[in-house]
Protein backbone atom coordinates (compact mmCIF):
# COMPACT_ATOMS: atom_id res chain seq x y z
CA UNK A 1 0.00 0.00 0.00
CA UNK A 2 2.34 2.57 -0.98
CA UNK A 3 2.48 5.17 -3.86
CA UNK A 4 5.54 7.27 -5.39
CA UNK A 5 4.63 11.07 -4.04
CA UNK A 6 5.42 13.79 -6.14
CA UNK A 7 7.90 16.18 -4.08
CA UNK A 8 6.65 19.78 -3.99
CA UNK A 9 9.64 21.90 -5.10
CA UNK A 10 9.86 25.70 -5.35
CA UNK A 11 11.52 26.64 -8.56
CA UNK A 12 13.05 30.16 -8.51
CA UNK A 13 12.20 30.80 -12.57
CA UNK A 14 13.39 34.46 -14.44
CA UNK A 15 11.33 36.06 -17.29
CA UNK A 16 11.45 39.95 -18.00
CA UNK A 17 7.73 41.22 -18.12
CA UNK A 18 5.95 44.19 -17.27
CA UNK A 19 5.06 44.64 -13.35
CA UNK A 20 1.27 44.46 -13.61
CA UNK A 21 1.18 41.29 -15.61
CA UNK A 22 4.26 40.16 -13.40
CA UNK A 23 2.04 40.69 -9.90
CA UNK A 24 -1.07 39.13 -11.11
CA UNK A 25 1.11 35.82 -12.58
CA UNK A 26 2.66 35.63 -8.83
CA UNK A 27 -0.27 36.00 -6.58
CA UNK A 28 -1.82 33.17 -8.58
CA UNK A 29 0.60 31.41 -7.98
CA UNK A 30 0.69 31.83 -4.39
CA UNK A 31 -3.40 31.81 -3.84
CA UNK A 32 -2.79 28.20 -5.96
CA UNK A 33 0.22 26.68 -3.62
CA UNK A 34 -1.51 27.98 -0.28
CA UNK A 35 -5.27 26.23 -1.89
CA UNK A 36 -2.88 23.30 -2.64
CA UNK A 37 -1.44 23.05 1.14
CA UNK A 38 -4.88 23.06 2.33
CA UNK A 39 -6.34 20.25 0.18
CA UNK A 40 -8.41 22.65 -1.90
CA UNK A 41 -7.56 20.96 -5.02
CA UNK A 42 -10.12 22.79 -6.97
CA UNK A 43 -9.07 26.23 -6.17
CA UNK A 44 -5.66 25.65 -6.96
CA UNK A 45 -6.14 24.52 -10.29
CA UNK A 46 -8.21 27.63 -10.92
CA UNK A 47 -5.17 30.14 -9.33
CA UNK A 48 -3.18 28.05 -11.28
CA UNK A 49 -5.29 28.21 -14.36
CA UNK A 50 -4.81 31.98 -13.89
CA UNK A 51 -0.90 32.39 -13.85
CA UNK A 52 -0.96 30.39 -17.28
CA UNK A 53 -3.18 32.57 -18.22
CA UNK A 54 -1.54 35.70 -16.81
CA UNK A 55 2.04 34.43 -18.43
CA UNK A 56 0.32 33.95 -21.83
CA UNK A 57 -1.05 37.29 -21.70
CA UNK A 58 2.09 38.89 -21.37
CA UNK A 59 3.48 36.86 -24.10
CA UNK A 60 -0.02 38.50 -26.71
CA UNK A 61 1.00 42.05 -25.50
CA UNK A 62 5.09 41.44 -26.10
CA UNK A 63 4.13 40.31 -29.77
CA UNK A 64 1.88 42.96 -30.56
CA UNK A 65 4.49 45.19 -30.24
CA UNK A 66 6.89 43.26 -32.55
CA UNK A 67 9.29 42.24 -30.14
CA UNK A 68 8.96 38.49 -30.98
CA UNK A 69 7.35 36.92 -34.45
CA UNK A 70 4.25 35.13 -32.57
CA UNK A 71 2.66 34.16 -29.98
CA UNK A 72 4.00 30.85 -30.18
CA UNK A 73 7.47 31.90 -30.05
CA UNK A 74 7.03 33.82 -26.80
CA UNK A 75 5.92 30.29 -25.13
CA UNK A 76 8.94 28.79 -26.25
CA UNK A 77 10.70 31.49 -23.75
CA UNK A 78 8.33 32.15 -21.03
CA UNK A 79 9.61 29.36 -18.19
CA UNK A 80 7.02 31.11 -16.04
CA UNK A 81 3.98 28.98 -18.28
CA UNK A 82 6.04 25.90 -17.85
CA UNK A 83 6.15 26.60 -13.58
CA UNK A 84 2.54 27.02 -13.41
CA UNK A 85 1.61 23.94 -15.87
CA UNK A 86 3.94 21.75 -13.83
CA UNK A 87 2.13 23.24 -10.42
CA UNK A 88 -1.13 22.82 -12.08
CA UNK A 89 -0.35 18.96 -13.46
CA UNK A 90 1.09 17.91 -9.34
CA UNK A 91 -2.84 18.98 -8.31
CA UNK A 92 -4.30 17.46 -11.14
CA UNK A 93 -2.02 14.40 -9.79
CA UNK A 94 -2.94 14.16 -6.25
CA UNK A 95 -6.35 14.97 -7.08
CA UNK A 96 -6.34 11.29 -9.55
CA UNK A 97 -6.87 13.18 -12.66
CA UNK A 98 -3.53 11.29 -13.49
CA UNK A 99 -3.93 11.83 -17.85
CA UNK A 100 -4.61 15.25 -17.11
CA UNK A 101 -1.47 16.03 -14.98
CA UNK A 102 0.50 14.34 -17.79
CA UNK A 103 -0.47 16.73 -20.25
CA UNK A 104 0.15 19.43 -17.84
CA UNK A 105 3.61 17.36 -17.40
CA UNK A 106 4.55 17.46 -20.85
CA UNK A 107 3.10 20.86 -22.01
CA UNK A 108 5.91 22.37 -19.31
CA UNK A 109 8.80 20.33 -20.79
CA UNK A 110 7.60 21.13 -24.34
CA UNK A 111 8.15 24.72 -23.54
CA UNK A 112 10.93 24.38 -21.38
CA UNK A 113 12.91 20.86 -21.97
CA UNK A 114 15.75 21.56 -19.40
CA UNK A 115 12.81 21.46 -16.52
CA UNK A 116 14.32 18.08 -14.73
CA UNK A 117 11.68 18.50 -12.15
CA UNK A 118 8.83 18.09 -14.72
CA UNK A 119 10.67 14.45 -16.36
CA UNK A 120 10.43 13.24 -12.52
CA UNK A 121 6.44 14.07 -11.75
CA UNK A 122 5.60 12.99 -15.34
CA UNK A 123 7.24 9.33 -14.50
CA UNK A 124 5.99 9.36 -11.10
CA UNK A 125 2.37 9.66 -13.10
CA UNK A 126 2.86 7.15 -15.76
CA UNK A 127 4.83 4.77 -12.95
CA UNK A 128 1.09 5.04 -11.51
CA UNK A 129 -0.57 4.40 -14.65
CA UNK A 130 1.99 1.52 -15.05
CA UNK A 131 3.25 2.69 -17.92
CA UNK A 132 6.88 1.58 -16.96
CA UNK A 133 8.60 1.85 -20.36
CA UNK A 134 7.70 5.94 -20.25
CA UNK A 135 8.15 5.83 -17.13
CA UNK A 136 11.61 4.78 -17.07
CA UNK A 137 12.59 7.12 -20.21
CA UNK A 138 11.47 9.71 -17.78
CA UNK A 139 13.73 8.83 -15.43
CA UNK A 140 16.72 8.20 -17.73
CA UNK A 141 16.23 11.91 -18.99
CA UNK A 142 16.30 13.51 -15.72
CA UNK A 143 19.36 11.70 -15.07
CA UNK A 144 21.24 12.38 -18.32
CA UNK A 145 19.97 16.19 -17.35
CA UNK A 146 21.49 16.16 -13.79
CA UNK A 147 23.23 12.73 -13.52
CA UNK A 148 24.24 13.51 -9.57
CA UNK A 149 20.58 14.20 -8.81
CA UNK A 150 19.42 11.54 -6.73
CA UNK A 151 15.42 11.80 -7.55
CA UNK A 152 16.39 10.36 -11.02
CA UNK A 153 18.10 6.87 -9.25
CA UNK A 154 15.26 6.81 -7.05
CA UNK A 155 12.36 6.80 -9.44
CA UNK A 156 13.61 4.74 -11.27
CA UNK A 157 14.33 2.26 -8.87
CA UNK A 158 10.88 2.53 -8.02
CA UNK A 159 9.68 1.75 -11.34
CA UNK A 160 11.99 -0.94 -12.03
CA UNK A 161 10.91 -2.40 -8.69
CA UNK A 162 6.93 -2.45 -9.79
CA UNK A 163 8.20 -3.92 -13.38
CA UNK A 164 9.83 -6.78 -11.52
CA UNK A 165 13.65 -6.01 -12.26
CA UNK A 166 14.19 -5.71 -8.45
CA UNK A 167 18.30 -6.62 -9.07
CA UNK A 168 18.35 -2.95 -10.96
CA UNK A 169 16.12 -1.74 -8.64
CA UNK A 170 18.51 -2.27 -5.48
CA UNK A 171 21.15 -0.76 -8.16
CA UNK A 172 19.77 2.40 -8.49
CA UNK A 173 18.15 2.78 -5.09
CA UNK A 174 21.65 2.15 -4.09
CA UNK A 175 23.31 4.62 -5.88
CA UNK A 176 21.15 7.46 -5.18
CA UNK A 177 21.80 6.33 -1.54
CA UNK A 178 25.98 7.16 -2.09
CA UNK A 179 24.27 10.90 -3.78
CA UNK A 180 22.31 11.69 -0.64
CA UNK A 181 22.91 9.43 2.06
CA UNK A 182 21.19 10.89 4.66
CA UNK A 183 17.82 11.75 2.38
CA UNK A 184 14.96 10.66 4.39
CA UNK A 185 12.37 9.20 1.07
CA UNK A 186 15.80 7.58 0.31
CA UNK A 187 15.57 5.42 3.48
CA UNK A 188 11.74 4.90 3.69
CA UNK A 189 11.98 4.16 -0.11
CA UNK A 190 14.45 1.24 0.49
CA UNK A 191 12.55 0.55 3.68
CA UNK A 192 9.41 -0.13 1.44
CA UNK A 193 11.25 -2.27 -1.03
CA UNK A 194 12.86 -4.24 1.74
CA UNK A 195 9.09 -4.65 3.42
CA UNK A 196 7.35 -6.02 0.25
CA UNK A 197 10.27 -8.43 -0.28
CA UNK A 198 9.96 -10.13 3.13
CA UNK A 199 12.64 -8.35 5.31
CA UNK A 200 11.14 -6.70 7.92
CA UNK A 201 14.15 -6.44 10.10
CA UNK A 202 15.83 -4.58 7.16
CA UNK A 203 12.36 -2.52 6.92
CA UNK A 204 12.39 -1.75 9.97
CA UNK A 205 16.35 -0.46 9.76
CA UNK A 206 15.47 2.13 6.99
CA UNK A 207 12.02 3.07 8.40
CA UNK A 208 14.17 4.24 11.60
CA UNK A 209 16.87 5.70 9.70
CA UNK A 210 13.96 7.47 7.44
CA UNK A 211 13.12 9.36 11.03
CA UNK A 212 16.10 9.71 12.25
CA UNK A 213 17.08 11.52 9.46
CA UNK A 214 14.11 13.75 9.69
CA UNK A 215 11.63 13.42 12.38
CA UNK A 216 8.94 15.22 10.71
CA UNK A 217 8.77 13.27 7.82
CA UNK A 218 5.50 11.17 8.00
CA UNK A 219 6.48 8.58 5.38
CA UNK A 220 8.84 7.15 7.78
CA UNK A 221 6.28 6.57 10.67
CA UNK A 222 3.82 5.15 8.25
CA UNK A 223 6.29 2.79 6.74
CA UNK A 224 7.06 1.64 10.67
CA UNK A 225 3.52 1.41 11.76
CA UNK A 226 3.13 -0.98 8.82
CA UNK A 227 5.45 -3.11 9.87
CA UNK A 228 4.39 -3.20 13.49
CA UNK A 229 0.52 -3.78 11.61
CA UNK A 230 2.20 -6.94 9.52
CA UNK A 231 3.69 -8.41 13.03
CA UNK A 232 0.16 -8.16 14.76
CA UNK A 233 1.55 -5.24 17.13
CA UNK A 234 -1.55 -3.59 17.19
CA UNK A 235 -1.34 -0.49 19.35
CA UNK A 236 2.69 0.03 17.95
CA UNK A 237 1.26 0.21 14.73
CA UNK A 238 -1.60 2.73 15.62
CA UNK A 239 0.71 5.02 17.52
CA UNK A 240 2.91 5.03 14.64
CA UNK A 241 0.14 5.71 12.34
CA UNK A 242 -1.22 8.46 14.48
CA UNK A 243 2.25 10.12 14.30
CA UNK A 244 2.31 10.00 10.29
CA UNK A 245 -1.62 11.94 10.38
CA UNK A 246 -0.31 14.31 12.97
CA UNK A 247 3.02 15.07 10.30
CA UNK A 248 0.65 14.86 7.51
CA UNK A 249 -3.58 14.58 7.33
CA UNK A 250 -3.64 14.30 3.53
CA UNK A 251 -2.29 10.24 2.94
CA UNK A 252 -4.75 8.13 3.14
CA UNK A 253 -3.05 4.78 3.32
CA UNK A 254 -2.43 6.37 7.00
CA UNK A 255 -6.13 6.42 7.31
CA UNK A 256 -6.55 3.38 5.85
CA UNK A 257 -3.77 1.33 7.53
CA UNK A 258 -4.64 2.95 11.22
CA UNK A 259 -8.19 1.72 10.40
CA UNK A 260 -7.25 -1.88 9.67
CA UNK A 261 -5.01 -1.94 12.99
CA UNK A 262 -7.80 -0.85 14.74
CA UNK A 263 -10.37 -3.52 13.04
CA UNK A 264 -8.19 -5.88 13.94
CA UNK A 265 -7.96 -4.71 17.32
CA UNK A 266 -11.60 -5.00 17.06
CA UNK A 267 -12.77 -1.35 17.67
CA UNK A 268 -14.89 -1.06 14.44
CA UNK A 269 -16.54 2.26 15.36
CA UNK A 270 -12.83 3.86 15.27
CA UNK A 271 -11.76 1.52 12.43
CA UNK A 272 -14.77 2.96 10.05
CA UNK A 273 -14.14 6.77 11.09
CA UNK A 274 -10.84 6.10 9.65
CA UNK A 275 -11.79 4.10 6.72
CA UNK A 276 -13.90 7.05 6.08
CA UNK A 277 -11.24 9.55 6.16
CA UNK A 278 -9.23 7.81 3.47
CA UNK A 279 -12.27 6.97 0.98
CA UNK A 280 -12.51 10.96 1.46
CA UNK A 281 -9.14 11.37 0.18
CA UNK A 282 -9.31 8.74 -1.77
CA UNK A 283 -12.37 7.21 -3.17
CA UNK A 284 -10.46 4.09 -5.26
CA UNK A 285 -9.29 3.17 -1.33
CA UNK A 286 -12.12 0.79 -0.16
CA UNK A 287 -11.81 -2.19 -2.03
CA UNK A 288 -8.03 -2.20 -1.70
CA UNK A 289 -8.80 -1.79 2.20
CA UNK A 290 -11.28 -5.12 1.95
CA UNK A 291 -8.49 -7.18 0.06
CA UNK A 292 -5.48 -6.19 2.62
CA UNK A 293 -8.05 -7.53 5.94
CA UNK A 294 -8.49 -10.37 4.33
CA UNK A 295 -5.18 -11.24 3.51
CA UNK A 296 -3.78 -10.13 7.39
CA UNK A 297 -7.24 -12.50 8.85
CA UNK A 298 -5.55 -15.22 6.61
């Protein structure tokens, strides 16, 4: 029960345009990342909407005054459009519209191919589509772009992981390990890996390490209340669990693996609060919820 989370990064991008147009394309912006923090996916794709809209504008009034040939041409320049289509396509993502944030994905590289950041969400999306061979093209490009960038390794190893190459996997997981050895999604990555292959002591190594590395980073308590849920360590796992929703309220495998602990545990009333909280977030949740009880009862 895990999923490859697109990391929210703050690009500082530079294109000369006039003030007014330059305010309006930045509070967008903002009013879209703040909506986004919330969980108001809606409204950020609409602020977001707007600074594409705002950066386009500027690029109509630049070629009316014969500065560039066409409108066209100016979108080949402004990275601003590519920042707010690659903002726009990560809500799109965690709001499931997965196609959608691929287009978003690849409109931004179109205009600006040098964005690395855009190659790793647009694998991350078609890794969740399994579509592993784009996937994994996606994640060779970023690394040809920025070959000591460890997100590249990382995805990758993700992907090769689902395809069932888990020799590479370990390879590249590995080496983006040696790039940023103390990088907490590193750890709870390999932590995950080790987990679904059987090695829970190992699992439960990088979970730690995950935290200790940074003890706000909820991945790493959900990956170790899942391993305390797997060993029947009921109220380990919970507390665990609890920890990861207190870090971060929008995962809702949290939700959902909390509410199986506490199933098990027998407290149903708490177990279907929680099981509501995840369909919330996310509505595909349920069934995948009935399978997992089934196969822990077994």
């Amino acid at each position: 029960m895990s999923k490859l989370l697109l990391a929210l990064f703050v690009l500082g991008l530079s294109f000369v345009v006039p003030a007014q147009n330059l305010d309006v394309f930045d509070a967008a912006q903002s009013r879209g990342a703040k909506s986004f923090t919330r969980g108001d996916f809606d409204r950020a794709i609409t602020e977001f909407t707007r600074a594409i809209d705002a950066s386009s504008s500027v690029g109509k009034v630049r070629s009316s005054r014969g500065d560039l040939d066409d409108v066209g041409s100016v979108r080949a320049v402004d990275t601003r459009t590519a920042d707010a289509l690659l903002q726009r396509g990560r809500v799109y993502f965690a709001k499931g519209e997965v196609e959608r944030s691929i287009e978003d994905f690849s409109a931004a590289i179109s205009i600006r191919p040098s964005l690395s950041v855009a190659y790793y969400c647009r694998g991350a999306a078609r890794l969740s589509l399994k579509q592993y061979d784009q996937a994994i093209a996606d994640f060779d490009r970023l690394i040809r772009l920025e070959p000591k960038n460890w997100s590249g390794y990382l995805g990758r190893s993700v992907v090769r992981f689902q395809a069932g190459e888990k020799d590479l996997a370990m390879k590249d997981i590995e080496h983006a390990r040696k790039l940023a050895p103390k990088n907490a999604g590193i750890a709870y990555q390999l932590g995950e890996m080790r987990r679904q292959l059987g090695d829970m002591i190992s699992a439960m190594e990088q979970f730690n390490a995950a935290i200790g590395f940074d003890k706000k980073y909820a991945q790493g308590y959900l990956g170790r209340g899942l391993v305390h849920l797997l060993q029947r360590k009921f109220d380990e796992a919970i507390a665990d669990i609890s920890t990861a929703i207190s870090l971060d309220s929008r995962l809702p495998h949290a939700f959902a693996n909390r509410g199986i602990a506490y199933f098990l545990k027998g407290e149903k009333d708490l177990a279907e609060k929680d099981f509501a909280s995840a369909e919330a977030l996310d509505p595909t949740i349920r069934e995948e919820v009935n399978e997992y009880i089934s196969k822990l009862k077994n």
